[in-house]
N, C-alpha and C. Protein backbone atom coordinates (compact mmCIF):
# COMPACT_ATOMS: atom_id res chain seq x y z
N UNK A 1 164.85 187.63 305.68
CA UNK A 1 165.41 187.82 304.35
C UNK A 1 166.90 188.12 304.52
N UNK A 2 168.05 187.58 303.73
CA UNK A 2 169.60 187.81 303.90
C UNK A 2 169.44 188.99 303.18
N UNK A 3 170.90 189.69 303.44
CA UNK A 3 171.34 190.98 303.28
C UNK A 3 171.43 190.76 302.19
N UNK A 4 171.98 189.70 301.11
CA UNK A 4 171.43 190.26 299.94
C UNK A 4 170.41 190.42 298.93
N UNK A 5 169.20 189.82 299.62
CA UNK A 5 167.72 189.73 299.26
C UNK A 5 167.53 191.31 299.22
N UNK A 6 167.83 191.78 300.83
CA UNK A 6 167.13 193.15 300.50
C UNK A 6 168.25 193.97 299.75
N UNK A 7 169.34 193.57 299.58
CA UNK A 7 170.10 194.99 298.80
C UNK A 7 169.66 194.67 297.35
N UNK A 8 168.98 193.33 296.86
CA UNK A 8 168.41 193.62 295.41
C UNK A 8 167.27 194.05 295.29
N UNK A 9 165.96 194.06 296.50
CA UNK A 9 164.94 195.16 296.73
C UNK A 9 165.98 196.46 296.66
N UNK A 10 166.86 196.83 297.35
CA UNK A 10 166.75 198.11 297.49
C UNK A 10 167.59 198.30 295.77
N UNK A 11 168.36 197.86 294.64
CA UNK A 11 168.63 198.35 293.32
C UNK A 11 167.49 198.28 292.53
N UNK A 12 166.42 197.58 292.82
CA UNK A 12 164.99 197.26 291.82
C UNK A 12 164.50 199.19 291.97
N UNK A 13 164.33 198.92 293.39
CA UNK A 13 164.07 200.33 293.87
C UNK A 13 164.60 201.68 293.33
N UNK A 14 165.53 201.65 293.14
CA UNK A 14 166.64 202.60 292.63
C UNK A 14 166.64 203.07 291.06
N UNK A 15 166.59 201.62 290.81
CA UNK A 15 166.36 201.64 289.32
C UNK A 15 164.71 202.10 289.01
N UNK A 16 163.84 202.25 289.65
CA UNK A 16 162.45 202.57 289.32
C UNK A 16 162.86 204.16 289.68
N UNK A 17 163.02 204.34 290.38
CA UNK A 17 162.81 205.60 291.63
C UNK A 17 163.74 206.87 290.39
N UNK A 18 165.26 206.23 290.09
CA UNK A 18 165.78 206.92 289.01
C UNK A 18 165.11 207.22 287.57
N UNK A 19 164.67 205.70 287.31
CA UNK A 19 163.89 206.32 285.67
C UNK A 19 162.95 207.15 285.56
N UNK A 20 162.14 207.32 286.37
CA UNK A 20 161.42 208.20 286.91
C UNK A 20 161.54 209.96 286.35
N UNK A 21 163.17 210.02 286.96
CA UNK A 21 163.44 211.62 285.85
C UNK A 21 163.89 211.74 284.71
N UNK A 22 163.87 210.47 283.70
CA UNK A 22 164.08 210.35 282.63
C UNK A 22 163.35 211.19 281.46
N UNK A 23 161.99 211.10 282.01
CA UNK A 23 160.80 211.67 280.73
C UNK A 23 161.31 213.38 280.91
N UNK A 24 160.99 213.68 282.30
CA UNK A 24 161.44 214.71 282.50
C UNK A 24 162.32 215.26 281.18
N UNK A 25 163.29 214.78 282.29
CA UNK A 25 164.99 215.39 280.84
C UNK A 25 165.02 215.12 279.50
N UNK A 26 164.15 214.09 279.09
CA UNK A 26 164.09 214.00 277.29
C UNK A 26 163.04 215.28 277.40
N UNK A 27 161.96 215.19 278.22
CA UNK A 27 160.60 216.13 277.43
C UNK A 27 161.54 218.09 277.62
N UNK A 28 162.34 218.23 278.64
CA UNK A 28 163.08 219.69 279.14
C UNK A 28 163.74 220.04 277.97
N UNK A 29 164.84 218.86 277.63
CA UNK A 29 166.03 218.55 276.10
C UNK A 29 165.43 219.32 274.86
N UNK A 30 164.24 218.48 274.91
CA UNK A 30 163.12 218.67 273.70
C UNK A 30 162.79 220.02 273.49
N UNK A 31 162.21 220.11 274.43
CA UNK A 31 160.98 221.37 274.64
C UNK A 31 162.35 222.97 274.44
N UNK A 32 162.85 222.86 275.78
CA UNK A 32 163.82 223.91 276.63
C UNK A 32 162.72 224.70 276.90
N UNK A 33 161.55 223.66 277.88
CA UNK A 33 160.37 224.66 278.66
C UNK A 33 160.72 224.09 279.56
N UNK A 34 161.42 225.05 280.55
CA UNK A 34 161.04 224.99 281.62
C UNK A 34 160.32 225.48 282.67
N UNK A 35 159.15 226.16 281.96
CA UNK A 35 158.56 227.28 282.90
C UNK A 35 157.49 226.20 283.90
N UNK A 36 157.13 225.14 283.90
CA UNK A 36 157.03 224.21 285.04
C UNK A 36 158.07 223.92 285.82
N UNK A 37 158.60 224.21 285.98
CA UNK A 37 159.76 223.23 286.87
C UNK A 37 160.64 224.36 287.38
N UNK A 38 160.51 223.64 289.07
CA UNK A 38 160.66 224.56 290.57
C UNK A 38 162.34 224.24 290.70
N UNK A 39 162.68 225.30 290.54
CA UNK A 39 164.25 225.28 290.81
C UNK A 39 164.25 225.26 292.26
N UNK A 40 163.82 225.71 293.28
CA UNK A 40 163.77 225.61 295.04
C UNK A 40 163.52 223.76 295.11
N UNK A 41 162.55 223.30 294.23
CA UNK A 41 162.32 221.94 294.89
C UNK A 41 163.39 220.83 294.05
N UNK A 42 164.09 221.14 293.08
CA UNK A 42 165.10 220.33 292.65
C UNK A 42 166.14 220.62 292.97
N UNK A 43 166.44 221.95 293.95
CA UNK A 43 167.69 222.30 294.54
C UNK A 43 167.21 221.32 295.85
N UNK A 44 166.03 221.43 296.77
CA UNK A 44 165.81 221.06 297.94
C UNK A 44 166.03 219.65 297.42
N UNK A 45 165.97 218.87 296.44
CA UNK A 45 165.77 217.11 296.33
C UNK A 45 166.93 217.05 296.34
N UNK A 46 168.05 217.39 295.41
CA UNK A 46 169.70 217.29 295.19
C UNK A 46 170.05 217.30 296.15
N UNK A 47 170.04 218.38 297.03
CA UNK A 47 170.47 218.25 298.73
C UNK A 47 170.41 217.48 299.74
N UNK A 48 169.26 216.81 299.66
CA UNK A 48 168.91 215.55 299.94
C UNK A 48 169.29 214.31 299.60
N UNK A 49 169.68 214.32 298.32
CA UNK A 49 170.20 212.86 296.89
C UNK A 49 171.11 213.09 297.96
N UNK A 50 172.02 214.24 298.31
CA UNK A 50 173.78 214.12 298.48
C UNK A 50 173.65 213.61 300.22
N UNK A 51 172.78 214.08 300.76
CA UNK A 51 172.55 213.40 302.30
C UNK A 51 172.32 212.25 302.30
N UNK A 52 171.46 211.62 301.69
CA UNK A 52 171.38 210.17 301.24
C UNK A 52 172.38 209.51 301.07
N UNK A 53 173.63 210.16 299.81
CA UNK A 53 174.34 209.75 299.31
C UNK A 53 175.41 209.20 300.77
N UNK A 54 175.44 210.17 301.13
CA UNK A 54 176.91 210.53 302.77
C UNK A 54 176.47 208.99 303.10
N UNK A 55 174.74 208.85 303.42
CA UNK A 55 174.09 207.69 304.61
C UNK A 55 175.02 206.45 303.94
N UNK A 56 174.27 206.59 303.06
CA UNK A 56 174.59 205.11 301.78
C UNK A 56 176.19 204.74 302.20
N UNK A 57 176.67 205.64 302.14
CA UNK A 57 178.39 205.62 302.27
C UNK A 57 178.44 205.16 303.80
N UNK A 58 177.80 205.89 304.83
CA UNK A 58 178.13 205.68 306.30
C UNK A 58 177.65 204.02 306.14
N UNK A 59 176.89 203.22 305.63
CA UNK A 59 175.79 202.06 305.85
C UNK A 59 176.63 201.05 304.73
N UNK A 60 176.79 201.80 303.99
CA UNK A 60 177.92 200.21 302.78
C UNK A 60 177.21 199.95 302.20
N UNK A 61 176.09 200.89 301.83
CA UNK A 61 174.87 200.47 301.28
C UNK A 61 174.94 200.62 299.46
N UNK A 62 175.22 199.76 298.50
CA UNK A 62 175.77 199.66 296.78
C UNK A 62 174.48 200.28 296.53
N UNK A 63 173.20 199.80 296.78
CA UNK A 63 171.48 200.58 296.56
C UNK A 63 171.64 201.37 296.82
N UNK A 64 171.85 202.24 297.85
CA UNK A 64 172.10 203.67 298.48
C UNK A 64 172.86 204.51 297.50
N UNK A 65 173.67 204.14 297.33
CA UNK A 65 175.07 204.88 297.14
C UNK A 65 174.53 204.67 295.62
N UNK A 66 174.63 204.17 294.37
CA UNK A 66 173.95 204.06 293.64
C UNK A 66 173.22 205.12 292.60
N UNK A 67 172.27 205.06 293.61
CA UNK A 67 170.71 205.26 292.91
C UNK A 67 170.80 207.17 293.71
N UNK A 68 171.88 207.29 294.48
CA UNK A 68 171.83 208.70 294.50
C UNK A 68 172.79 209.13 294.06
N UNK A 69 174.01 208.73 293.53
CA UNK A 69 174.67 209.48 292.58
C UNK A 69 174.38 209.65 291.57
N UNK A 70 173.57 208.40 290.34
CA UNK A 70 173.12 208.61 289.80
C UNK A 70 171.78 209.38 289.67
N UNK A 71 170.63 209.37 290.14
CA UNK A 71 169.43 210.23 290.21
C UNK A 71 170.09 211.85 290.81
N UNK A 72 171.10 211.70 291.40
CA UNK A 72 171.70 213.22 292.16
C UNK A 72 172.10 213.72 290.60
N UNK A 73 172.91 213.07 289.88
CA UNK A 73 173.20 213.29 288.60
C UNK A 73 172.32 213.83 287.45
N UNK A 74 171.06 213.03 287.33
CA UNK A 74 169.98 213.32 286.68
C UNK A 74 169.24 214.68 287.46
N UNK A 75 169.12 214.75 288.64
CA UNK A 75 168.62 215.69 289.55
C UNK A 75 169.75 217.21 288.81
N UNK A 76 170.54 217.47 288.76
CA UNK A 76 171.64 218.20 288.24
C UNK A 76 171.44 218.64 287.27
N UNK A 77 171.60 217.74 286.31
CA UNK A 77 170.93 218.21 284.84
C UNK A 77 169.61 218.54 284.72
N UNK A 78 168.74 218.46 285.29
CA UNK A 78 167.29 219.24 285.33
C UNK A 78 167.15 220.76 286.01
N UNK A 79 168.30 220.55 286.86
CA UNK A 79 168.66 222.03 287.45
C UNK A 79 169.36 222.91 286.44
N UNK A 80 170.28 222.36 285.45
CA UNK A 80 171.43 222.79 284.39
C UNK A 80 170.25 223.32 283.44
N UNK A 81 169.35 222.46 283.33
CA UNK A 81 168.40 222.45 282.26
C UNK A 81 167.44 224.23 282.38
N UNK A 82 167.11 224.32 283.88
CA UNK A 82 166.14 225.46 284.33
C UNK A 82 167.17 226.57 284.15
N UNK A 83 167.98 226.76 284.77
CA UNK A 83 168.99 227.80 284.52
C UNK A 83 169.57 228.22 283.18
N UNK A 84 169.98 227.23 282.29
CA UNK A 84 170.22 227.63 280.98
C UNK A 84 168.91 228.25 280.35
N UNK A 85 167.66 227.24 280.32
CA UNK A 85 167.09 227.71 279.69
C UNK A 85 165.46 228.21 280.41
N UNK A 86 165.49 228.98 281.55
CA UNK A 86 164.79 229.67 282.01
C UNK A 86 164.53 231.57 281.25
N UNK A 87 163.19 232.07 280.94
CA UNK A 87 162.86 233.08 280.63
C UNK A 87 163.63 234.38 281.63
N UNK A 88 164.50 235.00 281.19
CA UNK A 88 165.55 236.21 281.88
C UNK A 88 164.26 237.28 281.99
């Protein structure tokens, strides 16, 4: 498969993998419940989005680089979301 066969597997990918925290952030928006949702494991994923992100950058990778700024982005605002509106 040429390199750009798989770099449009890897945006199909990206684009699934991102919408993914969409429901999330409308249903958080909605609600402002966040008493499901693990601030340790969306801090531990973001940390990760941004390690990803570095790779994507080291590799020239547009899928890479991508789909973790944006989902790192969405990842952010779900964190913005727990902190604002978490029970004190």
């Amino acid at each position: 498969m040429s390199g750009l066969g798989v770099e449009i597997i890897g945006v199909i990918a990206a684009i699934l993998t991102t919408s993914g925290f969409l429901p999330q952030i409308v249903k958080t928006w909605r609600t402002k419940d966040v008493s499901s949702l693990s601030l340790p494991m969306y801090i531990t994923l973001f940390t990760g989005m941004i390690l990803w992100l570095i790779y994507g950058i080291f590799k020239e990778s547009f899928a890479i680089i991508a789909a973790n700024i944006f989902t790192g982005s969405l990842t952010l605002l779900i964190i913005f979301f727990i902190l604002k509106y978490r029970q004190k």
